[in-house]
C-alpha atoms as a PDB file:
ATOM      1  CA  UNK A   1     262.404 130.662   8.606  1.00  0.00           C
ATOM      2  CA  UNK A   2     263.630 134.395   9.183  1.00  0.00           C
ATOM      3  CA  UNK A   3     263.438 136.232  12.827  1.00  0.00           C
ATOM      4  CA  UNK A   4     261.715 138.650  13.518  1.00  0.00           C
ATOM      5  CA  UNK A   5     263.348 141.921  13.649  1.00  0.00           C
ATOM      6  CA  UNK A   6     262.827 144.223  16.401  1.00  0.00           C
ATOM      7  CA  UNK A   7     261.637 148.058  15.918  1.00  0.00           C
ATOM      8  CA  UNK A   8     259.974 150.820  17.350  1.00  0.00           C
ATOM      9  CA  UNK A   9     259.130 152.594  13.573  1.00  0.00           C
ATOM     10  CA  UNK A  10     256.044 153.652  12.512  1.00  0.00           C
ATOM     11  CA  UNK A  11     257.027 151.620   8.933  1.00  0.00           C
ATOM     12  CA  UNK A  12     257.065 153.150   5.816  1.00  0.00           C
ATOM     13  CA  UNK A  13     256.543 149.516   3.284  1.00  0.00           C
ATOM     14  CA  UNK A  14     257.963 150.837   0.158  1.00  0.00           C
ATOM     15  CA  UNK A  15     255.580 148.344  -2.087  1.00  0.00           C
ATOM     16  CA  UNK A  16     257.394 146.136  -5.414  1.00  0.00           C
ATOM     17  CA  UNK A  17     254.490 144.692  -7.009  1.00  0.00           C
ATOM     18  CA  UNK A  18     254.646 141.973  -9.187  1.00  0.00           C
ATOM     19  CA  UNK A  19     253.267 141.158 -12.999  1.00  0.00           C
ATOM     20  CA  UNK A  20     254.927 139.005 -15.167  1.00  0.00           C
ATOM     21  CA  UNK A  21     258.049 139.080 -13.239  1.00  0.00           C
ATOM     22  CA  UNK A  22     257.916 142.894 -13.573  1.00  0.00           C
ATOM     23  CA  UNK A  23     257.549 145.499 -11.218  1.00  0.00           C
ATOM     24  CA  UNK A  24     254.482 147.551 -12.081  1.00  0.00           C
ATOM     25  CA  UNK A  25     251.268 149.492 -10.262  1.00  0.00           C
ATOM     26  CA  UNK A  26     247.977 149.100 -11.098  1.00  0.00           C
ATOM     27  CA  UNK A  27     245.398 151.446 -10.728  1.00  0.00           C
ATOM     28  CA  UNK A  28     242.394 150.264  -8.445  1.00  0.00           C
ATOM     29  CA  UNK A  29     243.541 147.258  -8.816  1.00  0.00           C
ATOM     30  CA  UNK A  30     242.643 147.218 -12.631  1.00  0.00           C
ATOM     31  CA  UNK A  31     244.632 144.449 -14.675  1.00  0.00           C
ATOM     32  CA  UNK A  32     244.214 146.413 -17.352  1.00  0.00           C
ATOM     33  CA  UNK A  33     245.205 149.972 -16.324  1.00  0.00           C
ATOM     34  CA  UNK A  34     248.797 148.909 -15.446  1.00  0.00           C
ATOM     35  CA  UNK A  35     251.786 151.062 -15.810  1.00  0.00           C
ATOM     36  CA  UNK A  36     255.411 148.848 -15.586  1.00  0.00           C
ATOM     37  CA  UNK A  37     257.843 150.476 -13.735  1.00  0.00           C
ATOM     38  CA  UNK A  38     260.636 147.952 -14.320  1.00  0.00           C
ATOM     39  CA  UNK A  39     261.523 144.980 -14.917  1.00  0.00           C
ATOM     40  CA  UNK A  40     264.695 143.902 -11.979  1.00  0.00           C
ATOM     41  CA  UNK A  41     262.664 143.513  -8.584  1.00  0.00           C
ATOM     42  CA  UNK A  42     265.563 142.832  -7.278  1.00  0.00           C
ATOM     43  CA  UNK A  43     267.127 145.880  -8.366  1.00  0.00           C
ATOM     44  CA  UNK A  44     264.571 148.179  -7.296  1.00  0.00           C
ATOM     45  CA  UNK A  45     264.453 146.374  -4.102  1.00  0.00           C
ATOM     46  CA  UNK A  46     268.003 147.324  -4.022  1.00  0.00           C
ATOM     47  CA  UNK A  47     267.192 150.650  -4.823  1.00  0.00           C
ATOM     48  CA  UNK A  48     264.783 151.243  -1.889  1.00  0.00           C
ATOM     49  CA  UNK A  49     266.573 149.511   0.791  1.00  0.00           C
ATOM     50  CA  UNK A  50     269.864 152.069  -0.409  1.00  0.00           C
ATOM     51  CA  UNK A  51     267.573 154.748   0.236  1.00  0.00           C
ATOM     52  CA  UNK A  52     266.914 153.522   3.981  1.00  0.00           C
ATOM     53  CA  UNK A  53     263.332 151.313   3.664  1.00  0.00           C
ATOM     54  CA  UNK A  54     263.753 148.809   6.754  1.00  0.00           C
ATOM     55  CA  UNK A  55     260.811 146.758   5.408  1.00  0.00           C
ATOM     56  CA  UNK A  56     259.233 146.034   1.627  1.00  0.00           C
ATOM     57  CA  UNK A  57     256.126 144.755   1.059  1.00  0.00           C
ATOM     58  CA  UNK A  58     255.813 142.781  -2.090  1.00  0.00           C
ATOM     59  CA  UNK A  59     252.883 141.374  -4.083  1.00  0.00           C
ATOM     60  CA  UNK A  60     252.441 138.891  -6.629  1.00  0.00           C
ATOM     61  CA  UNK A  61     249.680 140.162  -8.593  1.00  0.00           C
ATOM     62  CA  UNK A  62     249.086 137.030 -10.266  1.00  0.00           C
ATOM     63  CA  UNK A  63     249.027 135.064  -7.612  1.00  0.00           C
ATOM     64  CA  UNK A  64     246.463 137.042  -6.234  1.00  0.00           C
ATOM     65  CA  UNK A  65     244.877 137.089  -9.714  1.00  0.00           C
ATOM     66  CA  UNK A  66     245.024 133.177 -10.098  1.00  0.00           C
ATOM     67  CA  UNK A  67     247.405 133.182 -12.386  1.00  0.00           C
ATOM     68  CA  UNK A  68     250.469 132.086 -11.385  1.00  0.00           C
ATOM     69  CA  UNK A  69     249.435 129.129  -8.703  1.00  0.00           C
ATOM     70  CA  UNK A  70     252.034 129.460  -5.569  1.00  0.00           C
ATOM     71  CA  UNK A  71     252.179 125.268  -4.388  1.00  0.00           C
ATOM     72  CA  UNK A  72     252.927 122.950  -4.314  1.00  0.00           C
ATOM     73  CA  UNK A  73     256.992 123.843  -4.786  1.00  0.00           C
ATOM     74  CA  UNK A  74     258.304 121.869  -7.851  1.00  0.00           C
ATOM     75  CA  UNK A  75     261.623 120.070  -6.460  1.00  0.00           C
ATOM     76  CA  UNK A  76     263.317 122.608  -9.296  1.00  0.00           C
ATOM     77  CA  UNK A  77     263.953 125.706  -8.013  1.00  0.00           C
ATOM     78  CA  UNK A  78     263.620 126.772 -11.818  1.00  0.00           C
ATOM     79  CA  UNK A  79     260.370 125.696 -12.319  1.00  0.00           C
ATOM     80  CA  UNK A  80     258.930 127.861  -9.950  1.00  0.00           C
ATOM     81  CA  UNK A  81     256.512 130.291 -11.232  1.00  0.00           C
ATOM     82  CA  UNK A  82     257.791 133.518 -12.305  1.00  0.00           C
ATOM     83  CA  UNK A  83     257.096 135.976  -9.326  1.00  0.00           C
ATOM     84  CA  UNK A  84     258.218 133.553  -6.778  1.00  0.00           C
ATOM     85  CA  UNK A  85     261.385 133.512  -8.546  1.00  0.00           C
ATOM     86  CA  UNK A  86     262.092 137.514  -8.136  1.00  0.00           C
ATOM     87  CA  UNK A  87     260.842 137.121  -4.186  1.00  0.00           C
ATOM     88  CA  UNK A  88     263.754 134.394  -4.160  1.00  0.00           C
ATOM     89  CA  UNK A  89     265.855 137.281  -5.767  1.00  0.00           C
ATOM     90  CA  UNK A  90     264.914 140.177  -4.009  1.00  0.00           C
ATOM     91  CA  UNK A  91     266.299 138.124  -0.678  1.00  0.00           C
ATOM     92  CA  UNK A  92     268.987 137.607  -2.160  1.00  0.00           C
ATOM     93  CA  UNK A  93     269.518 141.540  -3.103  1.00  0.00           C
ATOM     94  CA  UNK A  94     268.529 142.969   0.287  1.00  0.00           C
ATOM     95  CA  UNK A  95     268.539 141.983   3.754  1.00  0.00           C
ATOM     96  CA  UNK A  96     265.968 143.891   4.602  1.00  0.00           C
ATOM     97  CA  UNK A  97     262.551 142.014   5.908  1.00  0.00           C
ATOM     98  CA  UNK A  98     260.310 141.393   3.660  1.00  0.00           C
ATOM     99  CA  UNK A  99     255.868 141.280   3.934  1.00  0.00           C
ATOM    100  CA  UNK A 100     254.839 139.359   0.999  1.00  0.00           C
ATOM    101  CA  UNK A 101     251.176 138.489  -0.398  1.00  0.00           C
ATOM    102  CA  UNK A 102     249.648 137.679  -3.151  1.00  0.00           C
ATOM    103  CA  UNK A 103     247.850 133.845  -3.667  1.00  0.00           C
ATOM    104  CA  UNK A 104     248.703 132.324  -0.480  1.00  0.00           C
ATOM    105  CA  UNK A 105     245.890 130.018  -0.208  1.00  0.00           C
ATOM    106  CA  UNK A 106     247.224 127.021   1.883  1.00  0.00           C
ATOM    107  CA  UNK A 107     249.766 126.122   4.573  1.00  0.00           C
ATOM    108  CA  UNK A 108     251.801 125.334   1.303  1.00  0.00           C
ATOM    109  CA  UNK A 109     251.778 128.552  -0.188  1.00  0.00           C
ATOM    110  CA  UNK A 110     252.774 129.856   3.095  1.00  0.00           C
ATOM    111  CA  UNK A 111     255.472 127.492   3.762  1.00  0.00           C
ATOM    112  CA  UNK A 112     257.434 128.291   0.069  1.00  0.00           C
ATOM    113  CA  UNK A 113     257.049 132.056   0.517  1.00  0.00           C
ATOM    114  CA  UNK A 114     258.851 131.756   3.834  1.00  0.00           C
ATOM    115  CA  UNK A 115     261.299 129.184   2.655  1.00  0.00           C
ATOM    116  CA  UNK A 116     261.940 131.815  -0.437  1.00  0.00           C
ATOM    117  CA  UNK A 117     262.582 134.471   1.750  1.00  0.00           C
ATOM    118  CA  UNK A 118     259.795 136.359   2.813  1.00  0.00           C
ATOM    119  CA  UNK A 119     259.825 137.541   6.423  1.00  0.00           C
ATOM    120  CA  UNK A 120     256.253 137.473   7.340  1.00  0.00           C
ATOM    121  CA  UNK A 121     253.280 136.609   4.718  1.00  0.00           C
ATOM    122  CA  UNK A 122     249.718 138.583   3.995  1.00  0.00           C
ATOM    123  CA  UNK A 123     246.336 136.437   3.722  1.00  0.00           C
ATOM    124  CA  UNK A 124     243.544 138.070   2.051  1.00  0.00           C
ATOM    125  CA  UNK A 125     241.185 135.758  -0.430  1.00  0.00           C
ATOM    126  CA  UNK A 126     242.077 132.780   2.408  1.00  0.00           C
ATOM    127  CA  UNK A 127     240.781 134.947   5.735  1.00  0.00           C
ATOM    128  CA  UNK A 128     237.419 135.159   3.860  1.00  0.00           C
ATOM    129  CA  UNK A 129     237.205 131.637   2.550  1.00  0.00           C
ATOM    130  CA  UNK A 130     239.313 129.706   4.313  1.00  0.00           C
ATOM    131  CA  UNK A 131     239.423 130.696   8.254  1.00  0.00           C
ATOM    132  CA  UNK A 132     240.593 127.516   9.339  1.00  0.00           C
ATOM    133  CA  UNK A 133     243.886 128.259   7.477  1.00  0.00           C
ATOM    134  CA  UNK A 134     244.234 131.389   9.562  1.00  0.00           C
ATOM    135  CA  UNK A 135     244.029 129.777  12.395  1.00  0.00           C
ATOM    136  CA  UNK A 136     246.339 126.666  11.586  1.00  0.00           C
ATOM    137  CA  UNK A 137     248.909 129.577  10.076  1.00  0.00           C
ATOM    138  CA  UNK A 138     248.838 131.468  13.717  1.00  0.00           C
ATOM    139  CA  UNK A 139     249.244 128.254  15.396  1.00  0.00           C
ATOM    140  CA  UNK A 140     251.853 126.974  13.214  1.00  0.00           C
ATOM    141  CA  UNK A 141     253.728 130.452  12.274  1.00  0.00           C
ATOM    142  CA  UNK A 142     252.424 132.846  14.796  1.00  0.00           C
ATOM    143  CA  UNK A 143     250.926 136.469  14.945  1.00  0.00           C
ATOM    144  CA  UNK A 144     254.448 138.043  14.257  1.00  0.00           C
ATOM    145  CA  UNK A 145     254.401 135.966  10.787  1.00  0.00           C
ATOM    146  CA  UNK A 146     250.756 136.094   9.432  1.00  0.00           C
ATOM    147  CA  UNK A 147     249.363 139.555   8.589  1.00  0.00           C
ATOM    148  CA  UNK A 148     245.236 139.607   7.045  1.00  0.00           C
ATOM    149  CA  UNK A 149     244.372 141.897   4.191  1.00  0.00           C
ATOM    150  CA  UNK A 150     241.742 143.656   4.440  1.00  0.00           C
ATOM    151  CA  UNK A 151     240.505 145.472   0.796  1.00  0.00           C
ATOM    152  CA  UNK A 152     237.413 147.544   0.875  1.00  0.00           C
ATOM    153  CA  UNK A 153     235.251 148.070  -1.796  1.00  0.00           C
ATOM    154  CA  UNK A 154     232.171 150.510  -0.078  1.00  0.00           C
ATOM    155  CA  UNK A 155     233.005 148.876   3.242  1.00  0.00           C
ATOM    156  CA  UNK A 156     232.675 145.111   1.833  1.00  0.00           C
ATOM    157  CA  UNK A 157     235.495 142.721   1.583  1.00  0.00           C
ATOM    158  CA  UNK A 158     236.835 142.563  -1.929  1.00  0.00           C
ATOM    159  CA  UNK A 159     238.932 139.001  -3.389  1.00  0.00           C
ATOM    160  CA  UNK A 160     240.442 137.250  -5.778  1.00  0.00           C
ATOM    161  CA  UNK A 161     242.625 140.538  -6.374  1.00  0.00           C
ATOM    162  CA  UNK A 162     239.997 142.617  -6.133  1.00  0.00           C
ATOM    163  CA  UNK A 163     238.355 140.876  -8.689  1.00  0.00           C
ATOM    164  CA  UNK A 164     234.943 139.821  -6.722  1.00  0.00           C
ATOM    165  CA  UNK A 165     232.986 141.472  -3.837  1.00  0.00           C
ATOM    166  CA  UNK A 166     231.978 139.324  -0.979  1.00  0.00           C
ATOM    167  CA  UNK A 167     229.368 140.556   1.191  1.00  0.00           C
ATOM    168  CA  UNK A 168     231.950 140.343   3.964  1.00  0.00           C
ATOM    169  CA  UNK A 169     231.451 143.686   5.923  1.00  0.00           C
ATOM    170  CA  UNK A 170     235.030 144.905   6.435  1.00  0.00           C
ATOM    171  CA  UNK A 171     234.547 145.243  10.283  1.00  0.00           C
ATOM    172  CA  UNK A 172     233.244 141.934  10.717  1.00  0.00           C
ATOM    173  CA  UNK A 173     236.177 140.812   9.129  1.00  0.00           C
ATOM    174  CA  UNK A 174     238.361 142.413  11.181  1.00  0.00           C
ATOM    175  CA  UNK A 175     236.660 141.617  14.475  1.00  0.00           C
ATOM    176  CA  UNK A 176     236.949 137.944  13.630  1.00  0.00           C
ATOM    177  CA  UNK A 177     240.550 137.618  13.033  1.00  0.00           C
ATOM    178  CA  UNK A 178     241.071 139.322  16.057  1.00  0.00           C
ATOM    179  CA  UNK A 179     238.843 136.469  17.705  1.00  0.00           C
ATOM    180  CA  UNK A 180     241.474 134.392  16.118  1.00  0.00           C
ATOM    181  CA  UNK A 181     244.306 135.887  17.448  1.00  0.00           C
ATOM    182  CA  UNK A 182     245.352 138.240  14.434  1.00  0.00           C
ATOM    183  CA  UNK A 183     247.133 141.075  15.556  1.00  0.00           C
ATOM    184  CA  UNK A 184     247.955 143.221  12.577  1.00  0.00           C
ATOM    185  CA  UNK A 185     246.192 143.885   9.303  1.00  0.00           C
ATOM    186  CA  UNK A 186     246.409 146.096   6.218  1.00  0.00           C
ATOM    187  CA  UNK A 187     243.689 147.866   5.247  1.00  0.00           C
ATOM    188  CA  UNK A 188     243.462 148.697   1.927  1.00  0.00           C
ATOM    189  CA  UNK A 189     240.890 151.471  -0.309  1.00  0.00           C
ATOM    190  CA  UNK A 190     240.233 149.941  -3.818  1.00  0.00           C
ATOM    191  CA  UNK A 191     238.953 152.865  -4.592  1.00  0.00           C
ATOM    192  CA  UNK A 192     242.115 155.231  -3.968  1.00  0.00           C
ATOM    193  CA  UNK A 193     244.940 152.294  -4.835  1.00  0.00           C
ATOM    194  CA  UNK A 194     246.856 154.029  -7.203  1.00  0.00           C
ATOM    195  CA  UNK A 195     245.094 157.006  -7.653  1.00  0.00           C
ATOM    196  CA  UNK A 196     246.926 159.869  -5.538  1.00  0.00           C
ATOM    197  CA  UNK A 197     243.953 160.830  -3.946  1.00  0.00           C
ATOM    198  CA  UNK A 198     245.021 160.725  -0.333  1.00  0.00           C
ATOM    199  CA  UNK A 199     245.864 157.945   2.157  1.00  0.00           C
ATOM    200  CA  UNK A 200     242.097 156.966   3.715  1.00  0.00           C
ATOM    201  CA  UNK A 201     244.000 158.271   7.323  1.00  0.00           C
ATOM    202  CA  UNK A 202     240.944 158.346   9.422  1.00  0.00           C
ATOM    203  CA  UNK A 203     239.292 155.184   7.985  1.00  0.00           C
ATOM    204  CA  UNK A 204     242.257 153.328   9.170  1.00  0.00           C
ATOM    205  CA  UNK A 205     242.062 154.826  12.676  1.00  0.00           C
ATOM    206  CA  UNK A 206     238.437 154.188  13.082  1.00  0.00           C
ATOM    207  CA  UNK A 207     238.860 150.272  11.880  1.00  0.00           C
ATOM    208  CA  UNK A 208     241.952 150.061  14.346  1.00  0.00           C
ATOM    209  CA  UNK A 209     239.461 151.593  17.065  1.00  0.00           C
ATOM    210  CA  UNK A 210     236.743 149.449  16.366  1.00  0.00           C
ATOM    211  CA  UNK A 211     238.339 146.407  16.082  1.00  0.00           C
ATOM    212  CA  UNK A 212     241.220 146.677  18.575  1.00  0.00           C
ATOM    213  CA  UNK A 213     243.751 145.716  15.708  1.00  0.00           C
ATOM    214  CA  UNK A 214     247.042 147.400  14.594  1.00  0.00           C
ATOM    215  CA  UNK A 215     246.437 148.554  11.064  1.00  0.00           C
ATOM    216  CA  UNK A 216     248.950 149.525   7.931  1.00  0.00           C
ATOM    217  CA  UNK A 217     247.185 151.862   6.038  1.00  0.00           C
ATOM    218  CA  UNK A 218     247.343 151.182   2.048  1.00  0.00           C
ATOM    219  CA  UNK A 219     245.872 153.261  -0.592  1.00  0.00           C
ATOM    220  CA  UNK A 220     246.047 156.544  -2.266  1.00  0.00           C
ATOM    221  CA  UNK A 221     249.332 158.084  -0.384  1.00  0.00           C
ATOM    222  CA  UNK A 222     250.366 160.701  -2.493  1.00  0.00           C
ATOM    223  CA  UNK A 223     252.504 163.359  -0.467  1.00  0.00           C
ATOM    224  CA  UNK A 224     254.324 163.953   2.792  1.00  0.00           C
ATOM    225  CA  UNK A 225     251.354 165.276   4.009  1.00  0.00           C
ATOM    226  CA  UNK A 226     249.144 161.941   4.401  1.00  0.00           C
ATOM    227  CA  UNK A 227     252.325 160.493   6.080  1.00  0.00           C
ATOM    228  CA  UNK A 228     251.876 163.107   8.985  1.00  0.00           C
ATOM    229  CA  UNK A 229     247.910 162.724   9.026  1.00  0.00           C
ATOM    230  CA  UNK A 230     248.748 158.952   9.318  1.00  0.00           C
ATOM    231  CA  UNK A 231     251.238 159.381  11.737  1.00  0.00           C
ATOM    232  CA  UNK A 232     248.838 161.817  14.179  1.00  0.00           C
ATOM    233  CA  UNK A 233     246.701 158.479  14.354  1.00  0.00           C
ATOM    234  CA  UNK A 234     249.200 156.404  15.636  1.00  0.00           C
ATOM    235  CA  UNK A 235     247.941 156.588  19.108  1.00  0.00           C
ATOM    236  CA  UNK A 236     244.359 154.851  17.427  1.00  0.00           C
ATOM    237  CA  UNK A 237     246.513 151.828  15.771  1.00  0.00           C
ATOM    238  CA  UNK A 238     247.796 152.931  12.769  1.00  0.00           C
ATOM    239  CA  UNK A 239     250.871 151.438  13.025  1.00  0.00           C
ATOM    240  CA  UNK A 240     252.525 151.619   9.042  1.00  0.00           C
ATOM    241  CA  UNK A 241     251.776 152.786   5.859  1.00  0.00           C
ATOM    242  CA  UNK A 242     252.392 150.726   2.327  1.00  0.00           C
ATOM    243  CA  UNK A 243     253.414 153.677  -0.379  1.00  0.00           C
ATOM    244  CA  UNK A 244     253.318 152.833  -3.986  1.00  0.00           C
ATOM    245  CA  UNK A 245     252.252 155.283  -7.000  1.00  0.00           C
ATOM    246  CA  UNK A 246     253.155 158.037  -5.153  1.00  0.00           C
ATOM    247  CA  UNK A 247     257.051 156.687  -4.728  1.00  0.00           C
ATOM    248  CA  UNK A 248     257.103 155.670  -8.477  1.00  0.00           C
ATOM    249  CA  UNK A 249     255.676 159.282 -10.008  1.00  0.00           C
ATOM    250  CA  UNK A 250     258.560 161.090  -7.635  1.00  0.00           C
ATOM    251  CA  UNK A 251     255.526 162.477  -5.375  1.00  0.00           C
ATOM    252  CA  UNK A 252     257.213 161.247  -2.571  1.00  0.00           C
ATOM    253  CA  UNK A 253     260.776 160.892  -1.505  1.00  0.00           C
ATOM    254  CA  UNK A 254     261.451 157.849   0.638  1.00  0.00           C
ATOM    255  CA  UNK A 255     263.953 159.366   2.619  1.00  0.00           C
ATOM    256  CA  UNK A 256     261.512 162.429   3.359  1.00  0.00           C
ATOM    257  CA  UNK A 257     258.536 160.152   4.860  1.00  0.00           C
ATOM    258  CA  UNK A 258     261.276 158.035   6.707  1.00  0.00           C
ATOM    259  CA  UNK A 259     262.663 161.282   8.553  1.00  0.00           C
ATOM    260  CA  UNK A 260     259.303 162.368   9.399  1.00  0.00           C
ATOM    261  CA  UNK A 261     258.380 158.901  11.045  1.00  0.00           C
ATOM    262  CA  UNK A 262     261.763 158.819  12.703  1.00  0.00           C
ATOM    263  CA  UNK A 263     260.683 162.196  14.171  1.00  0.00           C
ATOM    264  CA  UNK A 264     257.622 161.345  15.257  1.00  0.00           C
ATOM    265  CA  UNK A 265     258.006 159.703  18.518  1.00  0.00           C
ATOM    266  CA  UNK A 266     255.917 156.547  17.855  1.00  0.00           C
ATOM    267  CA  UNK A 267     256.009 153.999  19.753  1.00  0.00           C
ATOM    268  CA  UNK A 268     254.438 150.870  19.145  1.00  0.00           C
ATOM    269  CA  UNK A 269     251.872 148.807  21.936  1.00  0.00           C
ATOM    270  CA  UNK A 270     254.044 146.247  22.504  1.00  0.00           C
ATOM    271  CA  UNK A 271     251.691 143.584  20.313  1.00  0.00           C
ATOM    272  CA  UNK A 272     253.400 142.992  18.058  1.00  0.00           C
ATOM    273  CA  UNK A 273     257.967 143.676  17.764  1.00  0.00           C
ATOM    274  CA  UNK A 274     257.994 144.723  14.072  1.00  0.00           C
ATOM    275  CA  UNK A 275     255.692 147.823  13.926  1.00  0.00           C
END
């Protein structure tokens, strides 16, 4: 399993996700408004470690989608399904830690995503339908390792890659994985993944507030300035930010956001090393 790394960044998760093998965005989370981007993770991975990312967060859409099942690990490293493949190759690329999500349903799933290189893992689907596997992950793995995703859909908790709406509200969520000894989630805007309509800054804050949680923001970043809005609300618990659409249309320069978090005098609460 991979250690932890320490920092005291506000992290900026430059976010690879994954479709086929290929890198691509989706917008709201719509299989079928999809634009591909490319088709080397690895490279791209590469590409935004180069440009100074110290953490990538990586999804496998079908996984999340059901579509490309995650365990149990066939004994031939071959025969594993296509995305886990490229997560295996993007650790092998960069050295860079690595958040990964995406069909993690079981200790299994969790267990071959860390064994293929990811640094810490994301539950979504599973912290709605299957609490006991939270709490046997934090037990087994630990808060450092086990992140909960939290996707909104007008303040319900979306699954199944967005694909259903429980009638989860999102706070409730939140407050019980902190119960369980969660420390960090990503909260996530259906409605502005993808769409350059600005990072849902305050929304984050107020779910960090309410719930006593650390929170990445995710969702509708499309310009330096939602990186500073997000960054005022550190203080409150807003402790990253995952950038996608925004990084692929040139809307954002990496190196930009990661200068203005490296200016901005955060400093994390001590809960958790990595954010």
């Amino acid at each position: 399993m991979n250690t932890m790394p320490t920092t005291a960044e506000f992290v900026i998760f430059p976010a690879i996700d994954l479709r086929r093998g290929r890198c691509v965005r989706l917008r709201q989370g719509d299989p079928a408004a999809e634009t591909v981007f490319g088709a080397d993770p690895a490279a791209l991975a590469r590409h935004w470690v180069d440009l100074g990312a110290t953490w990538l967060h990586v999804v496998n859409l079908d996984g999340a989608l059901q579509t490309d099942a995650a365990s149990p690990a066939p004994a031939d490293a071959a025969a594993l399904p296509l995305n886990l493949r490229r997560l295996a190759e993007i650790r092998a690329a960069v050295a860079a830690p690595i958040q990964f999500g995406g069909g993690l349903r079981s200790l299994a799933d969790i267990e071959l995503a860390l064994d293929l290189g990811a640094t810490r893992v994301v539950l979504g689907t599973a912290a709605v339908q299957n609490p006991v596997l939270v709490a046997d992950a934090l037990r087994r793995y630990g808060a450092a390792t086990i992140v909960i995703g939290i996707d909104a859909r007008e303040g319900l908790v979306a699954t199944h890659g967005w694909l259903q709406t429980s009638n989860v509200p999102v706070l409730a969520l939140a407050q019980a994985m902190r119960t369980a000894g969660v420390t960090h989630i990503i909260f996530t805007d259906i409605a502005r993944d993808g769409m350059l309509s600005g990072a849902a800054a305050e929304a984050s804050a107020a779910l960090a507030r309410a719930s006593g949680l650390q929170v990445i923001a995710s969702g509708g970043v499309r310009d330096l300035d939602d990186i500073r809005r997000l960054l005022a609300l550190s203080g409150a618990g807003v402790a990253g930010v995952i950038v996608g659409q925004a990084l692929y249309t040139g809307r954002l320069a990496l190196p930009d956001a990661l200068h203005l978090a490296r200016g901005s005098g955060f400093q994390p609460d001590g809960s958790l090393s990595v954010c």
